[in-house]
Protein backbone atom coordinates (compact mmCIF):
# COMPACT_ATOMS: atom_id res chain seq x y z
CA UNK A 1 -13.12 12.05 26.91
CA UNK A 2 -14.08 8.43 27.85
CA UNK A 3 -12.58 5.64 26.46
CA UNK A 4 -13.45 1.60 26.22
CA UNK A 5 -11.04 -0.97 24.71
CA UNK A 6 -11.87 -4.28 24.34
CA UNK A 7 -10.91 -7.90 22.09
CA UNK A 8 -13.36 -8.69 19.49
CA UNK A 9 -13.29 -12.70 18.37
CA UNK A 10 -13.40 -12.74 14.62
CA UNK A 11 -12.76 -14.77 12.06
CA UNK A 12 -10.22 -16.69 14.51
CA UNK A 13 -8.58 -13.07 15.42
CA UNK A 14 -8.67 -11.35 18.66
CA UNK A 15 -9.63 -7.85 17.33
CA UNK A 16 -8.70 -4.61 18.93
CA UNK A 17 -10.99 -2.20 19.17
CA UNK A 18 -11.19 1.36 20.95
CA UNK A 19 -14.53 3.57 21.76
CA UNK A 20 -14.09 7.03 22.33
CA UNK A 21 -16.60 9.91 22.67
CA UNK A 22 -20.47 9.65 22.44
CA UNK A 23 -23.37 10.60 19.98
CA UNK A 24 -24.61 10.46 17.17
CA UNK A 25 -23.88 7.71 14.19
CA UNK A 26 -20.54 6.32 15.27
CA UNK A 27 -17.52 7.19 12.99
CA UNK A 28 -15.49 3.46 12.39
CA UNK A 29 -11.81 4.18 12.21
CA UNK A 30 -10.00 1.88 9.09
CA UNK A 31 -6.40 2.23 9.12
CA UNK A 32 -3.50 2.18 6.57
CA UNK A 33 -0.99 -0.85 6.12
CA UNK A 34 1.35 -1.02 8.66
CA UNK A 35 -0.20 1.54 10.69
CA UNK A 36 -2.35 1.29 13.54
CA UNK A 37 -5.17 3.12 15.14
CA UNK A 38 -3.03 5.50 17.16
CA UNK A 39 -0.06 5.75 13.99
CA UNK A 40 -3.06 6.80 11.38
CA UNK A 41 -5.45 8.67 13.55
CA UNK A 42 -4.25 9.31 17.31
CA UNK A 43 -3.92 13.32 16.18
CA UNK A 44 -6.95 13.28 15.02
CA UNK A 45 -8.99 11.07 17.72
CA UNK A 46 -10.07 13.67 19.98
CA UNK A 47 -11.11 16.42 17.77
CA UNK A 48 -13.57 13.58 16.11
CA UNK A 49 -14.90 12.30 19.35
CA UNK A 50 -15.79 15.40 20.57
CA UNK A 51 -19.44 15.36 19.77
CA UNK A 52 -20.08 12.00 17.92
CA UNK A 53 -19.08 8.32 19.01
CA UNK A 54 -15.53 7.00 17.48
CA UNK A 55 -14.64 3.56 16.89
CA UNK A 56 -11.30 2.29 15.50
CA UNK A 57 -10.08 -0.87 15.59
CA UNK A 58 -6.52 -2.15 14.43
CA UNK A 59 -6.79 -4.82 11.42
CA UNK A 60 -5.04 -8.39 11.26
CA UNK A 61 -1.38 -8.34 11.97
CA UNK A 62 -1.79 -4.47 12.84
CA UNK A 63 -1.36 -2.64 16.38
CA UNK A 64 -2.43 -5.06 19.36
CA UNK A 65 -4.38 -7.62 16.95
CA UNK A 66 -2.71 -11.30 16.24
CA UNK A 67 -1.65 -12.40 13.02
CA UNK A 68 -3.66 -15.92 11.55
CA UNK A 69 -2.51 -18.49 8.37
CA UNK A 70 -4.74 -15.90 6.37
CA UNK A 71 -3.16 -14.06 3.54
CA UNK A 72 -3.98 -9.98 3.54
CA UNK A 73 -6.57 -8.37 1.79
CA UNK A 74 -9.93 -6.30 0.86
CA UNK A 75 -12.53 -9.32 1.39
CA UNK A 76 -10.70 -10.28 4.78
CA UNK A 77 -10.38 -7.61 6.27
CA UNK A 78 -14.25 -6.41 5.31
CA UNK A 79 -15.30 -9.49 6.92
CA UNK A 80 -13.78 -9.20 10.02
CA UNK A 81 -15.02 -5.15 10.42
CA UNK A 82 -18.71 -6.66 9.48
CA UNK A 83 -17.85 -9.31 12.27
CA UNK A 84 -16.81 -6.66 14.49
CA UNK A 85 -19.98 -4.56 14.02
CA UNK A 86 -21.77 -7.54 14.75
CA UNK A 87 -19.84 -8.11 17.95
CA UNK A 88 -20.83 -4.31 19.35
CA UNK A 89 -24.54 -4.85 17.87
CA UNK A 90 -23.61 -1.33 16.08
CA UNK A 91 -26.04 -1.45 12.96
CA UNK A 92 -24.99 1.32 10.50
CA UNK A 93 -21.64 3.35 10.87
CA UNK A 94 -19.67 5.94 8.99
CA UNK A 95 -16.50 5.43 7.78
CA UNK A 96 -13.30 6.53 7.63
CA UNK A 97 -10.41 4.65 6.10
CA UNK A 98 -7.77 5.35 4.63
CA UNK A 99 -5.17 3.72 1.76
CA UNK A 100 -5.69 -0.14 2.93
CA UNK A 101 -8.35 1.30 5.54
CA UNK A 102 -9.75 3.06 2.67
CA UNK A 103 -10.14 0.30 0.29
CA UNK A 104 -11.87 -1.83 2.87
CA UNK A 105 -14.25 1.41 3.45
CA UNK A 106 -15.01 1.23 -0.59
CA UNK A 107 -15.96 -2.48 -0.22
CA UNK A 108 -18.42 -1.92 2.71
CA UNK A 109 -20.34 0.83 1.00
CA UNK A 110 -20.84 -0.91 -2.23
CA UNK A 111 -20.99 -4.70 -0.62
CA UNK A 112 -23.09 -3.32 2.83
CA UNK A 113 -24.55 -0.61 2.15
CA UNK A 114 -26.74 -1.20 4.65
CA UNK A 115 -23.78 -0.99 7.11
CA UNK A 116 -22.55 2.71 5.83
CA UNK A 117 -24.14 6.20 6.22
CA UNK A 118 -21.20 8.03 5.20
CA UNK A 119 -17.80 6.94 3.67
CA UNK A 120 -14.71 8.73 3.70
CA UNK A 121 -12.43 7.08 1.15
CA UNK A 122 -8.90 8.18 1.64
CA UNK A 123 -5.70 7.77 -0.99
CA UNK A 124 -7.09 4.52 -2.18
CA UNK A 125 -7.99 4.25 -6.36
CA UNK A 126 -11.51 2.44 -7.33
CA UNK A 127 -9.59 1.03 -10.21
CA UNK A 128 -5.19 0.14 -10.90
CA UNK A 129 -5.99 3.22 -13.55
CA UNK A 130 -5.36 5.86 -10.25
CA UNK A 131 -2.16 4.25 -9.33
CA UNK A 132 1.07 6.23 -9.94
CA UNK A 133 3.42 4.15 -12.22
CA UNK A 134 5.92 4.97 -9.34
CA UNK A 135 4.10 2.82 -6.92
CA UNK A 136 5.56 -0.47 -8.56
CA UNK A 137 9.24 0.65 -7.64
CA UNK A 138 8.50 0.31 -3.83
CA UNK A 139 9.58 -4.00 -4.09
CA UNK A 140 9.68 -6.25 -1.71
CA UNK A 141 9.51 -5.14 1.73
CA UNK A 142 12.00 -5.90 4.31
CA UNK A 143 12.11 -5.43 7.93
CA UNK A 144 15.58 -3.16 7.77
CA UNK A 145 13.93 -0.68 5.13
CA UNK A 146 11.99 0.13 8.21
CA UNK A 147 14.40 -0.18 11.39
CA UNK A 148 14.35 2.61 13.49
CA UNK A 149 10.95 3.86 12.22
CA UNK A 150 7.53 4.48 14.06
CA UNK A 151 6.18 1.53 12.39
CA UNK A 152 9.00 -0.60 13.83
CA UNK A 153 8.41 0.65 17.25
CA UNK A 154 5.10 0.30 17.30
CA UNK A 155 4.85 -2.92 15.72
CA UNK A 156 7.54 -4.16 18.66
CA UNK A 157 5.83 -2.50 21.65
CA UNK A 158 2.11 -3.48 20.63
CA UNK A 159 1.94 -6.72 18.85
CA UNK A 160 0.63 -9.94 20.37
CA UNK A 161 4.04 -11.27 18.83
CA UNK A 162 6.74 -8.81 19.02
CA UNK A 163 9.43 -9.82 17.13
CA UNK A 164 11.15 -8.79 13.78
CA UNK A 165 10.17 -12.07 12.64
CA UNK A 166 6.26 -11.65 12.82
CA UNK A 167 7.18 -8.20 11.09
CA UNK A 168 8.45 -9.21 7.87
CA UNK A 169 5.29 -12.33 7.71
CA UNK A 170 3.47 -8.96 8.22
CA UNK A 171 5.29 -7.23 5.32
CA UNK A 172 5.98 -9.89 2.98
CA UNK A 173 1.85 -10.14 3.30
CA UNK A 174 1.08 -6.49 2.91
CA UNK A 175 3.47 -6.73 -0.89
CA UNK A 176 0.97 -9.52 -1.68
CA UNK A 177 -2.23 -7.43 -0.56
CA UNK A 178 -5.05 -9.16 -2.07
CA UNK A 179 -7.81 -6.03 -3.57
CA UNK A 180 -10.38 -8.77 -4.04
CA UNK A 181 -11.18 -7.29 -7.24
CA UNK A 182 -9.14 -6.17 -10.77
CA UNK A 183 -11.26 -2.85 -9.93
CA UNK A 184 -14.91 -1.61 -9.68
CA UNK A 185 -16.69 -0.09 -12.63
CA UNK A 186 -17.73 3.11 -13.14
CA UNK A 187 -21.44 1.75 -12.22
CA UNK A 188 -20.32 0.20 -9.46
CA UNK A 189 -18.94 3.83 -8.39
CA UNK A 190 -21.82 5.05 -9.41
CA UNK A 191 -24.47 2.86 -7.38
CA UNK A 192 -22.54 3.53 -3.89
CA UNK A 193 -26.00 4.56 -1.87
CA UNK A 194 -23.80 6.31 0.59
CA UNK A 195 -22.47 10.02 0.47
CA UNK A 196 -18.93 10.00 -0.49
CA UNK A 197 -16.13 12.42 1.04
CA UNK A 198 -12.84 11.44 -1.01
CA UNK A 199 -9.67 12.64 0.29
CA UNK A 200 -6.15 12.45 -1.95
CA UNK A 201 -2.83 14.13 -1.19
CA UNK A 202 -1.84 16.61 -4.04
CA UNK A 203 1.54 13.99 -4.46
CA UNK A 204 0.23 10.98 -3.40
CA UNK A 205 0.33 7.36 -4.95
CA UNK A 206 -3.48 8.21 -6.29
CA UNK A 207 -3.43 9.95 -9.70
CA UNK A 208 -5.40 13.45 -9.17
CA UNK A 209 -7.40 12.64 -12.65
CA UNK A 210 -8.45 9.99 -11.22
CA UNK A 211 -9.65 11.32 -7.99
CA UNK A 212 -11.49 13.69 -10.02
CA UNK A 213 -13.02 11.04 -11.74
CA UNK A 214 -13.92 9.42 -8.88
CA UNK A 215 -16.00 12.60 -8.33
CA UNK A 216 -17.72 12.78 -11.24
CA UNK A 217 -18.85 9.08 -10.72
CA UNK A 218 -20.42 10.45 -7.44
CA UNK A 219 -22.19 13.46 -8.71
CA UNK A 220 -19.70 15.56 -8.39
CA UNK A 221 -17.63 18.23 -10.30
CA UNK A 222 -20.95 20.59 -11.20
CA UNK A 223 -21.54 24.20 -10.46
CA UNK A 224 -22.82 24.03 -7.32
CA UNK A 225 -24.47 27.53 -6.81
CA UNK A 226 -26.72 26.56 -9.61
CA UNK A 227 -27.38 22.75 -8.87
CA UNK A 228 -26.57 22.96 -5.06
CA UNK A 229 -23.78 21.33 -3.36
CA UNK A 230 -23.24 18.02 -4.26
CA UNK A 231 -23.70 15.15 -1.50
CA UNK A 232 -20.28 13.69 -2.33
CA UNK A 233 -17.55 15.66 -2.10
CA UNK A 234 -13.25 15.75 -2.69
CA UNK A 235 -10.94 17.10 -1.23
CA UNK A 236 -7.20 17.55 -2.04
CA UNK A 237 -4.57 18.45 0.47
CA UNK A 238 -1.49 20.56 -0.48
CA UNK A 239 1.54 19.52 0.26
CA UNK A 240 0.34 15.90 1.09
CA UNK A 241 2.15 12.30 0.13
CA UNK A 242 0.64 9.12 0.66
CA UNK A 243 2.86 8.32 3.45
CA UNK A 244 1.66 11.59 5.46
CA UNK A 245 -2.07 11.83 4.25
CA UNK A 246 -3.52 12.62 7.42
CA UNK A 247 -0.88 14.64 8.93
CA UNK A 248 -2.28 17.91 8.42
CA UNK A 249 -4.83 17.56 11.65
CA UNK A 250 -6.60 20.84 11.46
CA UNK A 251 -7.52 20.90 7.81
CA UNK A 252 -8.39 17.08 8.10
CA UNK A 253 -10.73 17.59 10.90
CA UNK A 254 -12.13 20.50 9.24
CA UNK A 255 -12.83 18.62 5.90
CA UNK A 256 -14.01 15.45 7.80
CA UNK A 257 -16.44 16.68 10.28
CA UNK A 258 -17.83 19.62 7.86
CA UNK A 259 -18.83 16.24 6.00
CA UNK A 260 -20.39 14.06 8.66
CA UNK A 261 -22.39 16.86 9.73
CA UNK A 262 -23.96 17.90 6.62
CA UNK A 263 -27.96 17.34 6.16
């Protein structure tokens, strides 16, 4: 499988990006906090490229792109993927993103639609009524919570500046991550012109109502054999916390590419 890396100049970042595969509408890769693109997706990668162009790209502070004075959040980050596009003259994409990834993904299709085919949302609420009361006991964030950790290692072995230093900026940001919004509205939901795949762990930090809501805002939840098969779709994955959304690979590439494919 062929594959192109390259620096993006953004919004005063150098952005990583990666290329893989060929065909089709390209899939954009959006990444959780603190991951990266090969943390979040490398299992997944290859299965995806197989018959359809892949692009993922690691976000401010994240994987092999630099940090800048900027705090973190939603409106950011969507700026610099729009940027990005820009930069590889790619004109519509679908997406995949997931938790911080995912709520960048949600901004797109309702601020660009004309940017999105396809959206796969992934553990992310529309609104602070999906979050799990438990998500407020996380806290503050400090680098030895996380010592010894993928995240650590990664951070240390791919970050323009590799030090524990940079790491807690990185996390003292990602406690302050900005949404860019209180929440969208139900007609907001509703208006999203693109198809809409939402994925949710069975125990993650997104309440399940609330995915189901979601749902219903798209279309969804309806007898399908007597109104057809709705064109956005949920799916919940057993066994699943936030922290390991993606981790089943088979079943995720199932539910994924079943979606992008569909007429």
């Amino acid at each position: 499988m062929s594959k192109q890396t390259g620096y993006a100049d953004v919004n005063g970042l150098r952005m990583y990006y990666e290329i893989h595969g060929s065909g089709g509408t390209p899939l954009l890769l959006l990444h959780g906090g603190l991951f990266n693109i090969d943390l979040q997706f490398g299992a997944l990668l290859p299965g995806l490229a197989e018959r359809r162009q892949v692009i993922a790209t690691d976000f401010q502070g994240h994987g092999y792109t630099n940090d800048i004075d900027r705090p973190l959040g939603t409106v950011g980050l969507a700026s610099d993927v729009v940027g990005l596009l820009k930069e590889l003259d790619v004109p519509q994409v679908d997406l995949f993103g997931f938790s911080v990834g995912g709520a960048v993904a949600l901004y797109l299709a309702i601020k660009h639609p004309e940017l999105v085919r396809k959206a796969v949302i992934s553990s992310v609420p529309f609104s602070t009524e999906g979050e799990r009361p438990e998500n407020a006991a996380v806290g503050e964030m400090k680098v030895e919570m996380i010592a010894g950790t993928p995240m650590e290692a990664e951070y240390l072995a791919k970050s323009p500046h590799p030090d524990l230093e940079h790491l807690q900026t990185l996390l003292t940001k990602l406690d302050g991550y900005d949404r860019g919004t209180a929440g969208w509205t139900d007609d907001d939901i509703r208006g999203i012109a693109a198809p809409t795949l939402i994925t949710v762990g069975d125990c993650d930090a997104v309440k399940l109502d609330h995915a189901v809501r979601f749902l219903q805002l798209r279309g969804g939840d309806v007898n399908g054999d007597f109104t057809g098969v709705p064109t956005s779709q949920l799916a919940v994955f057993p066994g699943t916390t936030h922290f390991n959304g993606l981790s089943r690979t088979n079943l995720v590439h199932d539910v994924v590419t079943t979606f992008l494919d569909a007429d």
